[in-house]
N, C-alpha and C. Protein backbone atom coordinates (compact mmCIF):
# COMPACT_ATOMS: atom_id res chain seq x y z
N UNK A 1 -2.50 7.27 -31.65
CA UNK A 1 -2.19 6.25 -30.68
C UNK A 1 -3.46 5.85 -29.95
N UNK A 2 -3.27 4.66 -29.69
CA UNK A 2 -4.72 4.39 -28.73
C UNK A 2 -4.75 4.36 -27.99
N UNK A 3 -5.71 4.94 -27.13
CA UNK A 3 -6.25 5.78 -25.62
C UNK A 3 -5.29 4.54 -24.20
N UNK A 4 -5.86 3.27 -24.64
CA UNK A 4 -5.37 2.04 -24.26
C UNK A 4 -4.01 1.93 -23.83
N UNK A 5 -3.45 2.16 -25.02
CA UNK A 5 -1.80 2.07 -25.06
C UNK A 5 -1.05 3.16 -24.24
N UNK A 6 -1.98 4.48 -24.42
CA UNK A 6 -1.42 5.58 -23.62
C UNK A 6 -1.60 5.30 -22.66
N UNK A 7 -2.62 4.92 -21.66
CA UNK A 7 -2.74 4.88 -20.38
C UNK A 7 -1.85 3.49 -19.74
N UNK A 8 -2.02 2.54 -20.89
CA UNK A 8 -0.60 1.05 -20.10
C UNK A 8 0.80 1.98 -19.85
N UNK A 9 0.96 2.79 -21.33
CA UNK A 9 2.32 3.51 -21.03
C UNK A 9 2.55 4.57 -20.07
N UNK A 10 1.88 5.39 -19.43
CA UNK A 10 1.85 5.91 -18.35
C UNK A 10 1.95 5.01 -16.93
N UNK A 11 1.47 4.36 -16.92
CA UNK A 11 1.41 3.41 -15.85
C UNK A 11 2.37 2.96 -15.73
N UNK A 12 2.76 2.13 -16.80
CA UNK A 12 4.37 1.37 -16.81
C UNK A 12 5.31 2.58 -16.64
N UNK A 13 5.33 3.56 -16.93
CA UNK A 13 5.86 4.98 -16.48
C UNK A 13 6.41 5.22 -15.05
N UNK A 14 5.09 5.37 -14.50
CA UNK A 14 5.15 5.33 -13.14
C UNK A 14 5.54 3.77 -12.31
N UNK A 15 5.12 2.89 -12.66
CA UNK A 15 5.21 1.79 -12.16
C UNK A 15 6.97 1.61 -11.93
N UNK A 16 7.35 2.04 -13.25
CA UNK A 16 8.83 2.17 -12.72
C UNK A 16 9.62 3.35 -11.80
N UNK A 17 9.41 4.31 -11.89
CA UNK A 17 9.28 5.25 -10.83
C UNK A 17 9.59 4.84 -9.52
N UNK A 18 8.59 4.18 -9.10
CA UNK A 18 8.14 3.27 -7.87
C UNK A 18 9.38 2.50 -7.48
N UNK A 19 9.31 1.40 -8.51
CA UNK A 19 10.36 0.68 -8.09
C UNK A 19 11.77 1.00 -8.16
N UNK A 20 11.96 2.16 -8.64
CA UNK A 20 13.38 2.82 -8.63
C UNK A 20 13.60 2.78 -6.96
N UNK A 21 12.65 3.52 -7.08
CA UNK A 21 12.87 3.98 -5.77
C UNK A 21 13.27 2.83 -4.76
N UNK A 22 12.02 1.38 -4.33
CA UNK A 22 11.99 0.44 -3.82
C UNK A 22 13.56 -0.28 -3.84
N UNK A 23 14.18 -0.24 -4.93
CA UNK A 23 15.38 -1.02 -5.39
C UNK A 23 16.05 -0.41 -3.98
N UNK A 24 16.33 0.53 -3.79
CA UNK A 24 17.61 1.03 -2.95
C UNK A 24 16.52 1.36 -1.89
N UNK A 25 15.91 0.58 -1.17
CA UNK A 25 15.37 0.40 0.36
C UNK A 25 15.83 0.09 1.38
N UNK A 26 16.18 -0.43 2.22
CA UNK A 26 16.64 -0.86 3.31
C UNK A 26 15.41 -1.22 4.53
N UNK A 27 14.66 -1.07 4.13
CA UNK A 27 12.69 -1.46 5.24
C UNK A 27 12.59 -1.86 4.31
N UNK A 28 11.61 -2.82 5.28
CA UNK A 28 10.88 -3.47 4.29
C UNK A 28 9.29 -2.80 3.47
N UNK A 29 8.80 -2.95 2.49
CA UNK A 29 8.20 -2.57 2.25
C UNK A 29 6.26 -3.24 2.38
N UNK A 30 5.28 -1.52 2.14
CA UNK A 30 4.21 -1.73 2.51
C UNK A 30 3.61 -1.80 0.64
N UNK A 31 3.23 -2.80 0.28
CA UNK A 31 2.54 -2.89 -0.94
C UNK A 31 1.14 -3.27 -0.95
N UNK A 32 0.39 -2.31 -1.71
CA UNK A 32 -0.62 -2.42 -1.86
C UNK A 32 -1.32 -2.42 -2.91
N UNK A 33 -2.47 -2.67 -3.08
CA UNK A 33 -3.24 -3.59 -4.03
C UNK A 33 -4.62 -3.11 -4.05
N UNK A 34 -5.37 -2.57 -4.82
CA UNK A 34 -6.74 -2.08 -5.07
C UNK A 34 -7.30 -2.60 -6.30
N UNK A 35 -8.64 -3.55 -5.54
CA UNK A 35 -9.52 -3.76 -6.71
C UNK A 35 -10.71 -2.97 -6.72
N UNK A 36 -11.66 -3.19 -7.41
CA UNK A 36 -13.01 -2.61 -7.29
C UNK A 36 -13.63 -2.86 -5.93
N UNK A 37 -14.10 -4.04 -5.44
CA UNK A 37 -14.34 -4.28 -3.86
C UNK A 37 -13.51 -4.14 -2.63
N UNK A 38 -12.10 -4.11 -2.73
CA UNK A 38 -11.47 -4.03 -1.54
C UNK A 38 -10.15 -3.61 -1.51
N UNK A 39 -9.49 -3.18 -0.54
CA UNK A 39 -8.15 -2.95 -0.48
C UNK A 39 -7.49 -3.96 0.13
N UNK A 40 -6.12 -3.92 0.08
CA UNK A 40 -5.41 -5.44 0.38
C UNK A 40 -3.63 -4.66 0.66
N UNK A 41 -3.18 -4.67 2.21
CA UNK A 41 -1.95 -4.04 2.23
C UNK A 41 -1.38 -5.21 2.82
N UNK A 42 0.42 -5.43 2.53
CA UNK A 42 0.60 -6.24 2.99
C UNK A 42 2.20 -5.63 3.34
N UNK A 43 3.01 -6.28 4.41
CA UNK A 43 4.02 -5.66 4.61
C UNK A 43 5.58 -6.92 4.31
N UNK A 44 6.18 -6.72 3.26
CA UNK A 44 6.81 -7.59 2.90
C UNK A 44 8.29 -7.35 2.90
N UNK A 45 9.13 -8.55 3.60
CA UNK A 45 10.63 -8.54 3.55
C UNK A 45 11.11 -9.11 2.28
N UNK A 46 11.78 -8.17 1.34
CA UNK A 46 12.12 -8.48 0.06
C UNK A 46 13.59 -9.51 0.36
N UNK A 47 14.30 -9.35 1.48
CA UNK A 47 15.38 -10.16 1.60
C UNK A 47 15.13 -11.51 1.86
N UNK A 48 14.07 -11.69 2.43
CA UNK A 48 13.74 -12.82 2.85
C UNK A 48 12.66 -13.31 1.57
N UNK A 49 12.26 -12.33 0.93
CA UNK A 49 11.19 -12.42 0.02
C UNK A 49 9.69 -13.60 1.17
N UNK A 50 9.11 -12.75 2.17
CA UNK A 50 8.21 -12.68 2.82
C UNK A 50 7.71 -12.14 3.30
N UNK A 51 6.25 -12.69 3.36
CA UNK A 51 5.19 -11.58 3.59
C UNK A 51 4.95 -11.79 5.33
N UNK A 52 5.37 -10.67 5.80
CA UNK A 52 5.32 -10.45 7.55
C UNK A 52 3.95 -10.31 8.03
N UNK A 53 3.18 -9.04 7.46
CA UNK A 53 1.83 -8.85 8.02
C UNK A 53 1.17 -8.31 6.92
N UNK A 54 -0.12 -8.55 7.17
CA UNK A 54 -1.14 -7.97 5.97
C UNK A 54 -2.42 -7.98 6.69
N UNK A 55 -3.41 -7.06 5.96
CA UNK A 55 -4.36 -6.70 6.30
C UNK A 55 -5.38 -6.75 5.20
N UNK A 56 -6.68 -6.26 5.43
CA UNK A 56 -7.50 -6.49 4.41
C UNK A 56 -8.72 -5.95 4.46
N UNK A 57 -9.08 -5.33 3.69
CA UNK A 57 -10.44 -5.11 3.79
C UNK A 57 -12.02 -5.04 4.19
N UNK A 58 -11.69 -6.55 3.73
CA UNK A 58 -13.03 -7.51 4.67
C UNK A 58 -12.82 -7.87 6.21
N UNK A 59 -11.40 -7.58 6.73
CA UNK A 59 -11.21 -7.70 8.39
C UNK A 59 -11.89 -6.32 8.65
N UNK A 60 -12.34 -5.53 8.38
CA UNK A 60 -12.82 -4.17 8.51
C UNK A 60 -14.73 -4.58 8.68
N UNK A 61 -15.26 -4.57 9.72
CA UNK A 61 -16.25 -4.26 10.28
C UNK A 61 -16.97 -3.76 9.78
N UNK A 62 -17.07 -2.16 9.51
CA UNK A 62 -17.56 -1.09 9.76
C UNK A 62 -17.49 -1.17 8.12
N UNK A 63 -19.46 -0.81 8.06
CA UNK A 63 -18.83 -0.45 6.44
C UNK A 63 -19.64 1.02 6.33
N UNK A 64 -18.87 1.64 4.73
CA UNK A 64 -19.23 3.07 4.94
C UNK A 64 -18.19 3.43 3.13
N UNK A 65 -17.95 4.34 3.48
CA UNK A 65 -16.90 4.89 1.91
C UNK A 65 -16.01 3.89 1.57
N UNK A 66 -15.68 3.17 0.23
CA UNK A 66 -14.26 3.04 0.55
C UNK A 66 -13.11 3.84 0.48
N UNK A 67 -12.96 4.96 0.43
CA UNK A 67 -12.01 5.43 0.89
C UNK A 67 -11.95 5.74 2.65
N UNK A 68 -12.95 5.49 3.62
CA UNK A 68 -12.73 5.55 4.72
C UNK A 68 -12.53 3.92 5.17
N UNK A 69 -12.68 3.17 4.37
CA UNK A 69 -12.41 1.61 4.49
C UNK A 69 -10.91 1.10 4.59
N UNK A 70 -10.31 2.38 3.40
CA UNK A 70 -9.14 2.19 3.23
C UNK A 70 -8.04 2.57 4.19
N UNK A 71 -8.85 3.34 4.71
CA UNK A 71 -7.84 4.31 5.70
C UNK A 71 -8.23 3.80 6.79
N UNK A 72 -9.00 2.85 7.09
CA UNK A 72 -8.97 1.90 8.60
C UNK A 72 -8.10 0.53 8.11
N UNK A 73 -8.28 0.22 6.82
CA UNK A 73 -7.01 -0.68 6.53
C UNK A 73 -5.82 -0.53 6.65
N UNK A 74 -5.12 0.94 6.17
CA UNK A 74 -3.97 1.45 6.75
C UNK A 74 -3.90 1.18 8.59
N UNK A 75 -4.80 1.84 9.01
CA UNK A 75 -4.39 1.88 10.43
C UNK A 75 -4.41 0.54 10.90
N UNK A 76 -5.07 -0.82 10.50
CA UNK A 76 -5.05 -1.76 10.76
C UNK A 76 -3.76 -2.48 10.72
N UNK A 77 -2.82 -1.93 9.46
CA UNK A 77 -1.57 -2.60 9.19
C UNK A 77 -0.59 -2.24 9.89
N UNK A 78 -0.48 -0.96 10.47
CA UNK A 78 -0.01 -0.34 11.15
C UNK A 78 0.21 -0.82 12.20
N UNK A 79 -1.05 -1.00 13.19
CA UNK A 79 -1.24 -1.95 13.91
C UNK A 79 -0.73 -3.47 14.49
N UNK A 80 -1.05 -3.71 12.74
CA UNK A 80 -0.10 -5.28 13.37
C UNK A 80 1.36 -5.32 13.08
N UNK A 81 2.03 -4.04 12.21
CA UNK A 81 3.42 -3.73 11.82
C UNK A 81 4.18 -3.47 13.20
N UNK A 82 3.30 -2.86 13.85
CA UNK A 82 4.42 -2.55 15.22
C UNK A 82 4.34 -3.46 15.92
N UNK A 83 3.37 -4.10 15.94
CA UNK A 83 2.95 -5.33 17.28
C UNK A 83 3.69 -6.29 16.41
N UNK A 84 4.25 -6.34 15.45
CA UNK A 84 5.45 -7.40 14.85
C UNK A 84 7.02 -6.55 15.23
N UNK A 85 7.09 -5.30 15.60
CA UNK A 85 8.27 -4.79 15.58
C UNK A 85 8.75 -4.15 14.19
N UNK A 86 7.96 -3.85 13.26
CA UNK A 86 8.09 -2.87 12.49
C UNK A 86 7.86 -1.81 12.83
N UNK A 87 8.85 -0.64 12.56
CA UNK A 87 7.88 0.77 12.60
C UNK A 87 8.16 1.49 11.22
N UNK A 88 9.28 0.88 10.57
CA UNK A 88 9.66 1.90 9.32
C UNK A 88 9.42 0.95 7.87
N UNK A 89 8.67 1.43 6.96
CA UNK A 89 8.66 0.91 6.22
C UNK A 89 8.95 1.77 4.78
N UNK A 90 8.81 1.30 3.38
CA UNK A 90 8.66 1.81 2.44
C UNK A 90 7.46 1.76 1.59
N UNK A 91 7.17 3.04 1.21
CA UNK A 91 5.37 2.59 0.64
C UNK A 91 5.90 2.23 -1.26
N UNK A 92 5.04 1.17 -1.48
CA UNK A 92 4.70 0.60 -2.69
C UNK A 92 3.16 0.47 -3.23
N UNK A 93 3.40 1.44 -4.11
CA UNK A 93 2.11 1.37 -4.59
C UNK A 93 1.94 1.34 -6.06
N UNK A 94 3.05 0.74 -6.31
CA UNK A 94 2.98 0.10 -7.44
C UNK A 94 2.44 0.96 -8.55
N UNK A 95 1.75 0.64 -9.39
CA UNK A 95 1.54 1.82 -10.89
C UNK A 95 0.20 2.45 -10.49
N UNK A 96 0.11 2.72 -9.31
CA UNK A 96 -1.97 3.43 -8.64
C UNK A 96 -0.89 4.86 -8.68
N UNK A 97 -1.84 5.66 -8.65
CA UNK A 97 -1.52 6.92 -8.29
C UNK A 97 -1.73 6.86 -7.04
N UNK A 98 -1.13 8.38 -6.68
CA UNK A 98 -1.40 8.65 -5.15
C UNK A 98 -2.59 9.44 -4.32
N UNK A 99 -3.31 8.90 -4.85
CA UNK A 99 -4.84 9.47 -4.53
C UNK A 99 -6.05 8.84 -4.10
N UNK A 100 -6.94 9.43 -3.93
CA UNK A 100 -8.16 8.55 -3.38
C UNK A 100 -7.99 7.54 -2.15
N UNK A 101 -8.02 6.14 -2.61
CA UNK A 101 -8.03 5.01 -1.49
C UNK A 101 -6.44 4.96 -1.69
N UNK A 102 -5.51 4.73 -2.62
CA UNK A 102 -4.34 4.86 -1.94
C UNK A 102 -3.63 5.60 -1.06
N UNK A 103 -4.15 6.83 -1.27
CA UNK A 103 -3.43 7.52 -0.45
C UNK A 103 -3.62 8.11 1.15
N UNK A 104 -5.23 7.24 1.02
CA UNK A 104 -6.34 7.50 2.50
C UNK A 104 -5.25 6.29 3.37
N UNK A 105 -5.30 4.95 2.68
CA UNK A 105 -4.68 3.80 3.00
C UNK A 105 -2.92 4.59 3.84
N UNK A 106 -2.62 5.31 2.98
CA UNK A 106 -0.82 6.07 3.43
C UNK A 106 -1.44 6.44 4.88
N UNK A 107 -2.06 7.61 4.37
CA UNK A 107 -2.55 8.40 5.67
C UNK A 107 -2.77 7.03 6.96
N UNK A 108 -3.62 6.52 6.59
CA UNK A 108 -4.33 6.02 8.00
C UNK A 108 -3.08 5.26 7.82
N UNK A 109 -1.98 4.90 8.21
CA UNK A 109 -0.79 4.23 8.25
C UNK A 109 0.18 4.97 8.88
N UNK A 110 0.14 6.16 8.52
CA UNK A 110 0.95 7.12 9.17
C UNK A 110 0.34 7.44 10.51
N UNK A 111 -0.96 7.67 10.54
CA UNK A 111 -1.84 8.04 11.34
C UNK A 111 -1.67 6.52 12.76
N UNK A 112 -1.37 5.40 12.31
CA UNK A 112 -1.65 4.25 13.39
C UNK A 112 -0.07 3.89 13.69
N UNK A 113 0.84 4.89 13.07
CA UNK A 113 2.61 5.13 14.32
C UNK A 113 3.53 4.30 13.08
N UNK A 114 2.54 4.12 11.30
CA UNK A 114 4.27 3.43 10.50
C UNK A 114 4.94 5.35 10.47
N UNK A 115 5.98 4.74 9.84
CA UNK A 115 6.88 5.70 9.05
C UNK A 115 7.42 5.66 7.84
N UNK A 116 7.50 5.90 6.84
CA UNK A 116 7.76 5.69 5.74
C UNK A 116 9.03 6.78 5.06
């Protein structure tokens, strides 16, 4: 099998995983998005299918790791989640594992008063 195919099929693996879960939510959810330069969280009402608050990377000042980039992006969303009247959300992270900048991004989210 090729290396390729194994790793799409793992992903799509997990990717569904995820959204099992997401299906039977009731918060709205925090989805996020990692490229090579930046992180990108956004906090979205699937009923309404809209995007409430989001945050970003490049609103981040301070530069340094990205995984400490990420985790001031979390706290940033956080931030504007409550100052919208969110406090509970569901994390989406789609087919990323839970590690590195995703999971710095959880932390500093938890860390700036969401709940998940």
């Amino acid at each position: 099998m090729n290396s390729h195919k194994a790793l799409n099929n793992v992903k799509a693996a997990r990717a569904r995983r995820v959204a099992a879960v997401l299906r039977s939510a009731k918060h709205p959810r925090l989805a996020v998005f990692r490229s090579n330069r930046g992180m990108y969280a956004q906090v979205i009402d699937d009923t309404k299918s809209k995007t409430l608050v989001a945050a970003v990377s490049s609103e981040i000042k301070t530069k340094g790791k990205k995984t400490d980039t990420a985790a001031a992006v979390g706290e940033l969303i956080a931030k504007k989640a409550l100052a919208a009247g969110i406090a509970e959300v569901v994390f989406d992270r789609r087919s990323y594992r839970y590690h590195g900048r995703v999971k710095a991004l959880a932390d500093g989210a938890r860390k700036g008063g969401l709940k998940f």
